[in-house]
PDB file of N, CA and C in Angstrom:
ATOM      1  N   UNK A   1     134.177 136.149 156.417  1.00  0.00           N
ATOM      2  CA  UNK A   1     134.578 134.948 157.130  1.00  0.00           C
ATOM      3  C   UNK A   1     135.728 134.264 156.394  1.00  0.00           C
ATOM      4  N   UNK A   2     137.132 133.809 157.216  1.00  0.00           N
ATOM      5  CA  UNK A   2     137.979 133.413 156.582  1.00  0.00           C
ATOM      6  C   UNK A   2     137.854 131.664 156.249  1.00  0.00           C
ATOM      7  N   UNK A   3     137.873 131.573 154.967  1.00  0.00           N
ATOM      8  CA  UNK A   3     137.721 129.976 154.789  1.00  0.00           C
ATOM      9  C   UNK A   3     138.923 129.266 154.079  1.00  0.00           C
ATOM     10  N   UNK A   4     139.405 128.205 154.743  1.00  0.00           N
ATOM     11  CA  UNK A   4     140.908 127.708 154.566  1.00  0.00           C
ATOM     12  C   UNK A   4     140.076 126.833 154.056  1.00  0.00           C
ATOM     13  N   UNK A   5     141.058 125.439 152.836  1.00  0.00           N
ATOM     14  CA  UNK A   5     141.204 124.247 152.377  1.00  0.00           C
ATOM     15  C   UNK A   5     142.503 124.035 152.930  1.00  0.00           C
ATOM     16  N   UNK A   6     142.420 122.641 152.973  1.00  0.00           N
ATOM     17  CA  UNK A   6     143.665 121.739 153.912  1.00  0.00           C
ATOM     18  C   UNK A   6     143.776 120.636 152.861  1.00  0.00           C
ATOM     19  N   UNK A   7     144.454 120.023 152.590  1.00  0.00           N
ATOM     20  CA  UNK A   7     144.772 118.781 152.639  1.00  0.00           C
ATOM     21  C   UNK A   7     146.189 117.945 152.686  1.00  0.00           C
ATOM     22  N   UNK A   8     146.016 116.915 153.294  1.00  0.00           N
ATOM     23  CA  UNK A   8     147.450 115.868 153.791  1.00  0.00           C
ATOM     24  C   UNK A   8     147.861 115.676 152.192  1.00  0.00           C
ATOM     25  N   UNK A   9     149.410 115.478 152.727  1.00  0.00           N
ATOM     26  CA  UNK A   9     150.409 115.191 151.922  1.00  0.00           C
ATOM     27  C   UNK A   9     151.516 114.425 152.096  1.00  0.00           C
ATOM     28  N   UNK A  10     152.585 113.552 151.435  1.00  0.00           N
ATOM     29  CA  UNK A  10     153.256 113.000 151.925  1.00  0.00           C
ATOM     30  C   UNK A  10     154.382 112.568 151.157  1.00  0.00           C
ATOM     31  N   UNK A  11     155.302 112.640 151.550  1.00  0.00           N
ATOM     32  CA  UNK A  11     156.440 112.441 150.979  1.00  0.00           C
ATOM     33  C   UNK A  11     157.845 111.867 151.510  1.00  0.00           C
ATOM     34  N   UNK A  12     158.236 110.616 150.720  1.00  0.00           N
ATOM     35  CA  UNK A  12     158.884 110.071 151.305  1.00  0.00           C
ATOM     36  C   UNK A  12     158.442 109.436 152.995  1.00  0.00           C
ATOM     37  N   UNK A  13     159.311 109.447 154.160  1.00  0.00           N
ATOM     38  CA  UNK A  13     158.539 109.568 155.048  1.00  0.00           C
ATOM     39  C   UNK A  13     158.045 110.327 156.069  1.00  0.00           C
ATOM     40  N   UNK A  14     157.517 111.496 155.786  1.00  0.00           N
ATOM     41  CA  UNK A  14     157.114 112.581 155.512  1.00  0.00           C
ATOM     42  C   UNK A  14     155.889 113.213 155.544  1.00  0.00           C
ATOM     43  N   UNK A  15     155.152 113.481 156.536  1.00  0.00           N
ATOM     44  CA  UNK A  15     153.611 113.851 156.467  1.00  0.00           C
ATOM     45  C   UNK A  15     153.727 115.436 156.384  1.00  0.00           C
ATOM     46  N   UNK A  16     152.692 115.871 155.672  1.00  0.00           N
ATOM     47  CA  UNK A  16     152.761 117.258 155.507  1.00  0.00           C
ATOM     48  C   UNK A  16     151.420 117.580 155.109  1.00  0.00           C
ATOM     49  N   UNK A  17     150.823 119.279 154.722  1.00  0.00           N
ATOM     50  CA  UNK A  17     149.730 119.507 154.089  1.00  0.00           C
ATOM     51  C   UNK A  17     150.123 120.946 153.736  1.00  0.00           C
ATOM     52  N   UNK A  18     149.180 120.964 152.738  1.00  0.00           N
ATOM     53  CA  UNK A  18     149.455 122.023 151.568  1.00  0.00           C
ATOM     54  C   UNK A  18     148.061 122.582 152.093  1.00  0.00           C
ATOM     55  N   UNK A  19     147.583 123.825 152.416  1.00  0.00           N
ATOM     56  CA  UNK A  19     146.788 124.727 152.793  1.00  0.00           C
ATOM     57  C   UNK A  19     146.062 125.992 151.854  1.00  0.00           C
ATOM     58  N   UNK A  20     145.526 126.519 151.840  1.00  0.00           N
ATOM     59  CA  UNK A  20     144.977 127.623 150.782  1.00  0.00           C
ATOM     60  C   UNK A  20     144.104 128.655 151.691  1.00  0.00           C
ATOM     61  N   UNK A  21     144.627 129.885 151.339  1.00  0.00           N
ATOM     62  CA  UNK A  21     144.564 130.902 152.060  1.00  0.00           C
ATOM     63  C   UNK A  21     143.175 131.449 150.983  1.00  0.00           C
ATOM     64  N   UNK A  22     141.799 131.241 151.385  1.00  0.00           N
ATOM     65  CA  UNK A  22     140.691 131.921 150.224  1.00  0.00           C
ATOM     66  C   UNK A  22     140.837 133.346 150.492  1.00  0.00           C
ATOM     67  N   UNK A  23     141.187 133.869 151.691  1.00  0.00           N
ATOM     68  CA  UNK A  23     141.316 135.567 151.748  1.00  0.00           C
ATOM     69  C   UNK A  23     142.414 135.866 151.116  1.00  0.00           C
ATOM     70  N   UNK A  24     143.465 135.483 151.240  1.00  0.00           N
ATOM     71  CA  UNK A  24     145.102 135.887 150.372  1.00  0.00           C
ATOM     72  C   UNK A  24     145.076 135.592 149.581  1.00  0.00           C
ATOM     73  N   UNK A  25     144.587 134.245 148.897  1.00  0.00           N
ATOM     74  CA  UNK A  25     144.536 133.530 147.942  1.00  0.00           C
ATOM     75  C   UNK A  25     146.149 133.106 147.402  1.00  0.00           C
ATOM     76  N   UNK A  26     146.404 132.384 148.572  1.00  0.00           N
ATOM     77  CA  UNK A  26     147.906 131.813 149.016  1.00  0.00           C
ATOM     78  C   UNK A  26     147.976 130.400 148.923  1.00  0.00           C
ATOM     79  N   UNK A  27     148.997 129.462 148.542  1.00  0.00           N
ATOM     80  CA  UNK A  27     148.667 128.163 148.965  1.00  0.00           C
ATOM     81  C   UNK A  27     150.353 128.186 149.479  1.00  0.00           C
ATOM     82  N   UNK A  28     149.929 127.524 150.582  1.00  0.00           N
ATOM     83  CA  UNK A  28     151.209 126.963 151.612  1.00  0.00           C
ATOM     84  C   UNK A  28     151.454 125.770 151.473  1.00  0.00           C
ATOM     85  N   UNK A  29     152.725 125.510 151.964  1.00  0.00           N
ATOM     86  CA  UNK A  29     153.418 124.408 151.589  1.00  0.00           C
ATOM     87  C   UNK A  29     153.983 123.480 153.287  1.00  0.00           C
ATOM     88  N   UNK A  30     153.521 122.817 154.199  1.00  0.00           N
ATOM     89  CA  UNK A  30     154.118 122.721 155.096  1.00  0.00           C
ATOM     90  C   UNK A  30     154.336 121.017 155.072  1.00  0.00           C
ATOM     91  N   UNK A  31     155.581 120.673 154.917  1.00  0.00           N
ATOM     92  CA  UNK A  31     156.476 119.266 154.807  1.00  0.00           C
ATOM     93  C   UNK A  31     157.693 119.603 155.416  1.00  0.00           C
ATOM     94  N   UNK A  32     158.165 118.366 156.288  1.00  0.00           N
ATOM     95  CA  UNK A  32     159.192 118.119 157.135  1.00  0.00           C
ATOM     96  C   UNK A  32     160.284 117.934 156.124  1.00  0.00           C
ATOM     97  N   UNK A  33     160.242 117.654 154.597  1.00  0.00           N
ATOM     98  CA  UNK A  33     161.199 117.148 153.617  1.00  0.00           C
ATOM     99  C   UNK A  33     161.407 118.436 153.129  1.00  0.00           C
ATOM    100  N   UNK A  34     162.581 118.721 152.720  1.00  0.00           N
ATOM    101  CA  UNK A  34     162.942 120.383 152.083  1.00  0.00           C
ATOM    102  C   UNK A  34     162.967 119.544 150.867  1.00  0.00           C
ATOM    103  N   UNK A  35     163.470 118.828 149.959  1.00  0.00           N
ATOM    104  CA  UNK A  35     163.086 118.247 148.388  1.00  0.00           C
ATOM    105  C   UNK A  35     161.992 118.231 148.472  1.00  0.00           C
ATOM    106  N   UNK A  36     160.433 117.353 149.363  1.00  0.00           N
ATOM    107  CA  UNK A  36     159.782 117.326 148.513  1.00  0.00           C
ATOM    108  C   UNK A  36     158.910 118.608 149.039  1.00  0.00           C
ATOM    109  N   UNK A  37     159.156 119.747 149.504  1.00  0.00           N
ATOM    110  CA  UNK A  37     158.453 120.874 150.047  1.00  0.00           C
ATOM    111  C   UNK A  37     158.920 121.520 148.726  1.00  0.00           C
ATOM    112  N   UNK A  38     159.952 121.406 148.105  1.00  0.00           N
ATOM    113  CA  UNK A  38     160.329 122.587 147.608  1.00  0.00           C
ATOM    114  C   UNK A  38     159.779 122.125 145.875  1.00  0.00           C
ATOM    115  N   UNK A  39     159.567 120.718 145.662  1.00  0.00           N
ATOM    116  CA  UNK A  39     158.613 120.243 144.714  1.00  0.00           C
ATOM    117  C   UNK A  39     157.748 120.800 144.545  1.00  0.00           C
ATOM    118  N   UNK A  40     157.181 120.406 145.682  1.00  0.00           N
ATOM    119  CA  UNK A  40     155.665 120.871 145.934  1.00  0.00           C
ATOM    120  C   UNK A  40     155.068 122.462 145.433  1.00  0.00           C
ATOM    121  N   UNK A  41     156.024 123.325 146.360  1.00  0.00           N
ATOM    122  CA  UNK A  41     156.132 124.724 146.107  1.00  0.00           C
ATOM    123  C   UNK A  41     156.058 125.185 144.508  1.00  0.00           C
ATOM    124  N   UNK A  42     157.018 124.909 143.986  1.00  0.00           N
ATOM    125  CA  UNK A  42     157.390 124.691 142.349  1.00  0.00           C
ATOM    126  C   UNK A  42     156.613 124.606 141.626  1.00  0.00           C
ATOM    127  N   UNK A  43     155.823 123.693 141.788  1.00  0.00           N
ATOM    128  CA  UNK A  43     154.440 122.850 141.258  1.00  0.00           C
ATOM    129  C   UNK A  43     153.823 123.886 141.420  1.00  0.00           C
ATOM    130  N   UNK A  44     152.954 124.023 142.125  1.00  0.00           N
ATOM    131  CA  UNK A  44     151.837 124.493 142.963  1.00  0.00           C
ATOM    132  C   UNK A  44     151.990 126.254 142.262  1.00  0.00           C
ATOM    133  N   UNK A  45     153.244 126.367 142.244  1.00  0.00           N
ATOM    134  CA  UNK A  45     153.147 128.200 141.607  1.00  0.00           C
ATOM    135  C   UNK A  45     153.180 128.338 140.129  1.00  0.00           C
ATOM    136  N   UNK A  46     153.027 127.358 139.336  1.00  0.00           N
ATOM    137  CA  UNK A  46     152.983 127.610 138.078  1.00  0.00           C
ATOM    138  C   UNK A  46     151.654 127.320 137.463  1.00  0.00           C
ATOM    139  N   UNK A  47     151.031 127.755 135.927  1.00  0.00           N
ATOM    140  CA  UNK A  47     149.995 127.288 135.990  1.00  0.00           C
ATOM    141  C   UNK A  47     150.189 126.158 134.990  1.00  0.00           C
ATOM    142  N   UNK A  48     149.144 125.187 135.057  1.00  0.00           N
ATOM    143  CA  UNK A  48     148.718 124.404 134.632  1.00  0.00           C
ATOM    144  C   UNK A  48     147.577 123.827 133.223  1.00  0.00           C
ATOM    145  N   UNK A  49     148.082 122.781 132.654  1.00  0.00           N
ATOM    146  CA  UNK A  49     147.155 122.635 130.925  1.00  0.00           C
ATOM    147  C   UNK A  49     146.983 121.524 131.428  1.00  0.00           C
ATOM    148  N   UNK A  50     145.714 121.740 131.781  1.00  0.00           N
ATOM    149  CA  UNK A  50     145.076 120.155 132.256  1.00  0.00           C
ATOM    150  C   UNK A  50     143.458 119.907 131.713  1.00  0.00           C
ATOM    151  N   UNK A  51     143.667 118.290 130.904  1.00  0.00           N
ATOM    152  CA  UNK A  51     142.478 118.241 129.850  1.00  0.00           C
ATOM    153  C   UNK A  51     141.439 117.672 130.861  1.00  0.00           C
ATOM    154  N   UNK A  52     140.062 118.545 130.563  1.00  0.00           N
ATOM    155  CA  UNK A  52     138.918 118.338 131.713  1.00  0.00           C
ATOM    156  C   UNK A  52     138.061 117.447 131.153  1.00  0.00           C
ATOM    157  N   UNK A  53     137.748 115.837 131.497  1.00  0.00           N
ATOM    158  CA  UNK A  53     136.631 115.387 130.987  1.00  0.00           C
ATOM    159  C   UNK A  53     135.164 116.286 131.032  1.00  0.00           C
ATOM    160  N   UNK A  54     134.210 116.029 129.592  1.00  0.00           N
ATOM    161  CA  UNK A  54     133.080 116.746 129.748  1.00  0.00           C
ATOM    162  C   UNK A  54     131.513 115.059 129.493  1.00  0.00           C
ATOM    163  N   UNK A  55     131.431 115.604 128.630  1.00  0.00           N
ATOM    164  CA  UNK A  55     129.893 114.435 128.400  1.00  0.00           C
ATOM    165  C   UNK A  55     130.783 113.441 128.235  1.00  0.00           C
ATOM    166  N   UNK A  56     131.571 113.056 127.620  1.00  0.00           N
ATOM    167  CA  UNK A  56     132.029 111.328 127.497  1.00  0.00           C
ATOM    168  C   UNK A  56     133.440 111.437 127.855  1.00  0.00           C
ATOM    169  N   UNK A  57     133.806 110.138 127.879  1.00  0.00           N
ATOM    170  CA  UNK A  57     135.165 110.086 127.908  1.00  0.00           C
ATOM    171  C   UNK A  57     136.371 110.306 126.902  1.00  0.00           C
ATOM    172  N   UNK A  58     135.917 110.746 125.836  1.00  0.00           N
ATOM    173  CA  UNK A  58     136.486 111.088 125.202  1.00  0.00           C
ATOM    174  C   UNK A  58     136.162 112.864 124.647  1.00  0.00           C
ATOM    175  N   UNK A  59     135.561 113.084 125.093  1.00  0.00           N
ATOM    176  CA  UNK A  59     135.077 114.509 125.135  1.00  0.00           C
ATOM    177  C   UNK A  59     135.945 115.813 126.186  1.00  0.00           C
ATOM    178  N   UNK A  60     137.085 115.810 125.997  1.00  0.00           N
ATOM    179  CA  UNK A  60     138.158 116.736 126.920  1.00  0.00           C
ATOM    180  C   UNK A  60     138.366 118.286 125.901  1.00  0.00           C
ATOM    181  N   UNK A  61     138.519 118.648 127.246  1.00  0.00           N
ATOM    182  CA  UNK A  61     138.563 120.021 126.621  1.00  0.00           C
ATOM    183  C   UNK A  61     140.354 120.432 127.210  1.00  0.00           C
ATOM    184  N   UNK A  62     140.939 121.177 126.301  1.00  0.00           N
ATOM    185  CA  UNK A  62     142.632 121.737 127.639  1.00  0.00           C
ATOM    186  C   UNK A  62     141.686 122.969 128.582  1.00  0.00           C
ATOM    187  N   UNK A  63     142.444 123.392 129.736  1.00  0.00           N
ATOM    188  CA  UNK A  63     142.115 124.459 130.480  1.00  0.00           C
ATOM    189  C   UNK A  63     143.141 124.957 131.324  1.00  0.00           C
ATOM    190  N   UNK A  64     143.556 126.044 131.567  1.00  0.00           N
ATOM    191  CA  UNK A  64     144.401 126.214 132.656  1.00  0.00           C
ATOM    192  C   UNK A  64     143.776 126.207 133.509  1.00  0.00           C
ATOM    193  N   UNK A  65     144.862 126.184 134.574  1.00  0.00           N
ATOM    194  CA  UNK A  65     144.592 126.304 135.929  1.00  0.00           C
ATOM    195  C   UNK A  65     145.424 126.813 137.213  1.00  0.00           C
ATOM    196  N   UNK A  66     145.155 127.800 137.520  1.00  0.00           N
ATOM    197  CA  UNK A  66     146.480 128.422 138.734  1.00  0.00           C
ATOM    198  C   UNK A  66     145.778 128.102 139.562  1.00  0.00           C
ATOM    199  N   UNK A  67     146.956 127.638 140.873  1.00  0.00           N
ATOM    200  CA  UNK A  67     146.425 126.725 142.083  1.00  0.00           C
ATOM    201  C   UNK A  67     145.830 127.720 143.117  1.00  0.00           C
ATOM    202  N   UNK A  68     146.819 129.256 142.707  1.00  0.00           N
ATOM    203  CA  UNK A  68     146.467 129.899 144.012  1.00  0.00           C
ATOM    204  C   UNK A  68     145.223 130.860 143.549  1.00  0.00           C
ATOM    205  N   UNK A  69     144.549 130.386 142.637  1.00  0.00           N
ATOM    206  CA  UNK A  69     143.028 131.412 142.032  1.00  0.00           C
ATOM    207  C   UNK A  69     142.265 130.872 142.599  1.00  0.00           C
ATOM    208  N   UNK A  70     142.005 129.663 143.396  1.00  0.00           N
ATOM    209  CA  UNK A  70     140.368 129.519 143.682  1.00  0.00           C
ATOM    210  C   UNK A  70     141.019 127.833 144.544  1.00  0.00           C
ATOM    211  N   UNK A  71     140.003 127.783 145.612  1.00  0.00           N
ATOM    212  CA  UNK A  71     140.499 125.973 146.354  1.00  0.00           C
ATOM    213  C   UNK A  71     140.092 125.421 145.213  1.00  0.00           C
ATOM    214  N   UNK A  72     139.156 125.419 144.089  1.00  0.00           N
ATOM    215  CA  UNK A  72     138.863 124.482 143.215  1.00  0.00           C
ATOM    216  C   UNK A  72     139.919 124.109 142.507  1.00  0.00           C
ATOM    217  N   UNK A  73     140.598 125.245 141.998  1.00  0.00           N
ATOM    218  CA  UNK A  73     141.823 124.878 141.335  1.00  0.00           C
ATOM    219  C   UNK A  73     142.812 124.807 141.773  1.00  0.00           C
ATOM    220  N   UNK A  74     143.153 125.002 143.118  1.00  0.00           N
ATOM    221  CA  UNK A  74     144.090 124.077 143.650  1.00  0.00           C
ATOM    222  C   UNK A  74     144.116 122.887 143.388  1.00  0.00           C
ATOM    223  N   UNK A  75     142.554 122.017 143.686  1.00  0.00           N
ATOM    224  CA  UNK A  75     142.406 120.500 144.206  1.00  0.00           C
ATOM    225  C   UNK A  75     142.908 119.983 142.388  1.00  0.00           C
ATOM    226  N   UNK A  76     141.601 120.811 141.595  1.00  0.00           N
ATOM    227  CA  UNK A  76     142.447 120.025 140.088  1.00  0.00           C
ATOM    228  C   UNK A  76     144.028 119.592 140.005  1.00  0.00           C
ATOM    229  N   UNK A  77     144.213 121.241 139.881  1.00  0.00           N
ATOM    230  CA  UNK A  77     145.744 120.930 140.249  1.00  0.00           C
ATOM    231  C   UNK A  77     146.665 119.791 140.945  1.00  0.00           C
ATOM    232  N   UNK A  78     146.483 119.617 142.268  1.00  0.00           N
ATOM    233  CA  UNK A  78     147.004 118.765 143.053  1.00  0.00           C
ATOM    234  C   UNK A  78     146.400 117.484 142.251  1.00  0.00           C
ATOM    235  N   UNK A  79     145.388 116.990 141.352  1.00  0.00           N
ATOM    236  CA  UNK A  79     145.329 115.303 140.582  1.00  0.00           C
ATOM    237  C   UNK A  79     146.341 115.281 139.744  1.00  0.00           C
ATOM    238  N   UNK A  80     147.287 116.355 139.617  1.00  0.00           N
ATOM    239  CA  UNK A  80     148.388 116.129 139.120  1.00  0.00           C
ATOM    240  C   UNK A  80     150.111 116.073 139.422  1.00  0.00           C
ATOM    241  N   UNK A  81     150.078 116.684 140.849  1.00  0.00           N
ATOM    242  CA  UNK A  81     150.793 116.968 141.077  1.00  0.00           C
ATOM    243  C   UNK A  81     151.927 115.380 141.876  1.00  0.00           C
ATOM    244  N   UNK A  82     151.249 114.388 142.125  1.00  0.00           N
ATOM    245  CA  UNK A  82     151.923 113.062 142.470  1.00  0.00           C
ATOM    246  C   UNK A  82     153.065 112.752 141.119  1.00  0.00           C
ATOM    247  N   UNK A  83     152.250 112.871 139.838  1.00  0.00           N
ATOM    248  CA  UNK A  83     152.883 112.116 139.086  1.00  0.00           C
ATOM    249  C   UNK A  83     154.228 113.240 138.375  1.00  0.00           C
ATOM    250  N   UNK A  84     154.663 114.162 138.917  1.00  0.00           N
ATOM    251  CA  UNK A  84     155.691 115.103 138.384  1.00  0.00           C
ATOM    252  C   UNK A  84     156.745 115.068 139.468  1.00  0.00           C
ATOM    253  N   UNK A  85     156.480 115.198 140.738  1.00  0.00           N
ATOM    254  CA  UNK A  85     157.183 114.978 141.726  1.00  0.00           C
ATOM    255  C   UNK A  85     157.099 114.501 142.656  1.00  0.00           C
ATOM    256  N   UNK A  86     156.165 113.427 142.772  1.00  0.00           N
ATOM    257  CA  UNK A  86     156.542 112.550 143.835  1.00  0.00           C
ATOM    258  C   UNK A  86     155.933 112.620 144.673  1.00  0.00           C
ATOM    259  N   UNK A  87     155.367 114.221 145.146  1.00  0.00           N
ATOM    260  CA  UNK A  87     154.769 114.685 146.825  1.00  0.00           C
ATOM    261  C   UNK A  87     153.129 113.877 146.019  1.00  0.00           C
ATOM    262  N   UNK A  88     152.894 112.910 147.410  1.00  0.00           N
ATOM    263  CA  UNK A  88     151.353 112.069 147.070  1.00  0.00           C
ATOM    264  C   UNK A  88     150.634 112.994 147.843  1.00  0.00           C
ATOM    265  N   UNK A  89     149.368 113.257 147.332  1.00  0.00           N
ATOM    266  CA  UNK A  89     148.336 113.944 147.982  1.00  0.00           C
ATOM    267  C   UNK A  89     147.433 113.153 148.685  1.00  0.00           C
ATOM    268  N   UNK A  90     147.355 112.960 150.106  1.00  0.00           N
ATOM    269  CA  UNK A  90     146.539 111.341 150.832  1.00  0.00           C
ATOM    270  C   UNK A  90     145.211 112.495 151.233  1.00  0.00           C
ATOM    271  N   UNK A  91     144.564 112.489 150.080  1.00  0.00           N
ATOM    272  CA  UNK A  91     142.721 112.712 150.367  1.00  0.00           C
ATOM    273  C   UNK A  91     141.970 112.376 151.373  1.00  0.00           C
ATOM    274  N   UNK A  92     142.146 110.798 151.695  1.00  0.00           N
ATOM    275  CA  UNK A  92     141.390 110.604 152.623  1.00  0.00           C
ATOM    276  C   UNK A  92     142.376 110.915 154.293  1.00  0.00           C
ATOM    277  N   UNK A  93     143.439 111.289 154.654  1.00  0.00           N
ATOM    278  CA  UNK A  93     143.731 111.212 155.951  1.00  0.00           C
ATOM    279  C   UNK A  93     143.719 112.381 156.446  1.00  0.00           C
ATOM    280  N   UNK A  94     143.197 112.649 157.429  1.00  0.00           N
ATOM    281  CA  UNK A  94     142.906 113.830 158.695  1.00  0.00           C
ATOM    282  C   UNK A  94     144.205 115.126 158.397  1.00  0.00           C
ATOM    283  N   UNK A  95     143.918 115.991 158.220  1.00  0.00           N
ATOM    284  CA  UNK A  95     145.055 117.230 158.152  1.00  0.00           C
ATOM    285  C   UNK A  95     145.289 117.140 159.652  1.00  0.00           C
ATOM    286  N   UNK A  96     144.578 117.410 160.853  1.00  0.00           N
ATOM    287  CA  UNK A  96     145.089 117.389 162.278  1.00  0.00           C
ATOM    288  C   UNK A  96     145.473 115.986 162.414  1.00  0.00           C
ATOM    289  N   UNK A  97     145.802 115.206 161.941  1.00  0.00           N
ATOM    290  CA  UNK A  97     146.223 113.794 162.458  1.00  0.00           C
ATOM    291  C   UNK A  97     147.701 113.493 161.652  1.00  0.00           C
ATOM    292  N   UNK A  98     147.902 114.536 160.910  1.00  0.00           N
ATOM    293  CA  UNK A  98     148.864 114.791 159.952  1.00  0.00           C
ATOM    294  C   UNK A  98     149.593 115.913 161.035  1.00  0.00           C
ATOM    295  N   UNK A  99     149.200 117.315 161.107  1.00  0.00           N
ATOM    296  CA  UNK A  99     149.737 118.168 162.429  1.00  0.00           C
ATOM    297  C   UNK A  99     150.226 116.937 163.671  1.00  0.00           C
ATOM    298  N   UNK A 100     149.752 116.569 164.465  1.00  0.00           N
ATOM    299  CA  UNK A 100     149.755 115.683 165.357  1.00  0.00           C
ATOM    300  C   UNK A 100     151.517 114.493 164.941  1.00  0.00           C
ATOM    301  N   UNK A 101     151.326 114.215 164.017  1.00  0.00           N
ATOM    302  CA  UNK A 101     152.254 113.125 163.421  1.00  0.00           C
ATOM    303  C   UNK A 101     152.730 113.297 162.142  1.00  0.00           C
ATOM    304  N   UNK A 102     154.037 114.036 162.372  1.00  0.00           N
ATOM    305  CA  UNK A 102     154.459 114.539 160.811  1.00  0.00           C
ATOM    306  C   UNK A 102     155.544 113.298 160.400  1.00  0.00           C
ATOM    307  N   UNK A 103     155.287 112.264 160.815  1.00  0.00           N
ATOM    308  CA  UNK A 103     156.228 111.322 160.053  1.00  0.00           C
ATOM    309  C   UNK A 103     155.349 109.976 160.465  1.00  0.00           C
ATOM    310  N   UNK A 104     155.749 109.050 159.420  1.00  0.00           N
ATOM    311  CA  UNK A 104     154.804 107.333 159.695  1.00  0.00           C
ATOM    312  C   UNK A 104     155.692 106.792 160.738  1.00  0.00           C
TER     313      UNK A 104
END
């Protein structure tokens, strides 16, 4: 059974969503902005040293993380990906309401 992750994205003014292929193990990039698509893209294909809280807050461990190995590590991934380039990841808004209306 094929199982996709979705989530909205946005940039500039700009609605988009970044997708993950669990059978290909692909992550897509679909934004109306070619800068911040091509951010996004950039991002998203390299891997990542991102410190994982464990028992306390001061208890981090480093870990990589490639976006296109697993939706889990996509989503890590993407808590980082606002603050390097810009493309915001909007968690809470509808991916089809995003399809529907690719600009505010």
């Amino acid at each position: 059974m094929e199982k996709n992750f979705s989530v909205a994205i946005s940039y500039g003014e700009n609605l988009g969503y970044v997708e993950y292929d669990e059978t290909e193990k692909k992550v897509k990039v679909v934004l109306g902005d070619e800068e911040g698509k091509k951010k996004a893209e950039e991002f998203l294909s390299r891997v990542h040293e991102i410190k994982i809280p464990h028992e306390t807050l001061l208890d981090f461990t480093s870990e990589k993380f490639d976006a296109a190995e697993s939706a889990d590590s996509l989503k890590i991934v993407l808590t980082k990906m606002w603050e390097e380039t810009g493309v915001h990841v909007d968690w809470s808004r509808p991916v089809e309401y995003v399809k529907a209306h690719p600009h505010y």
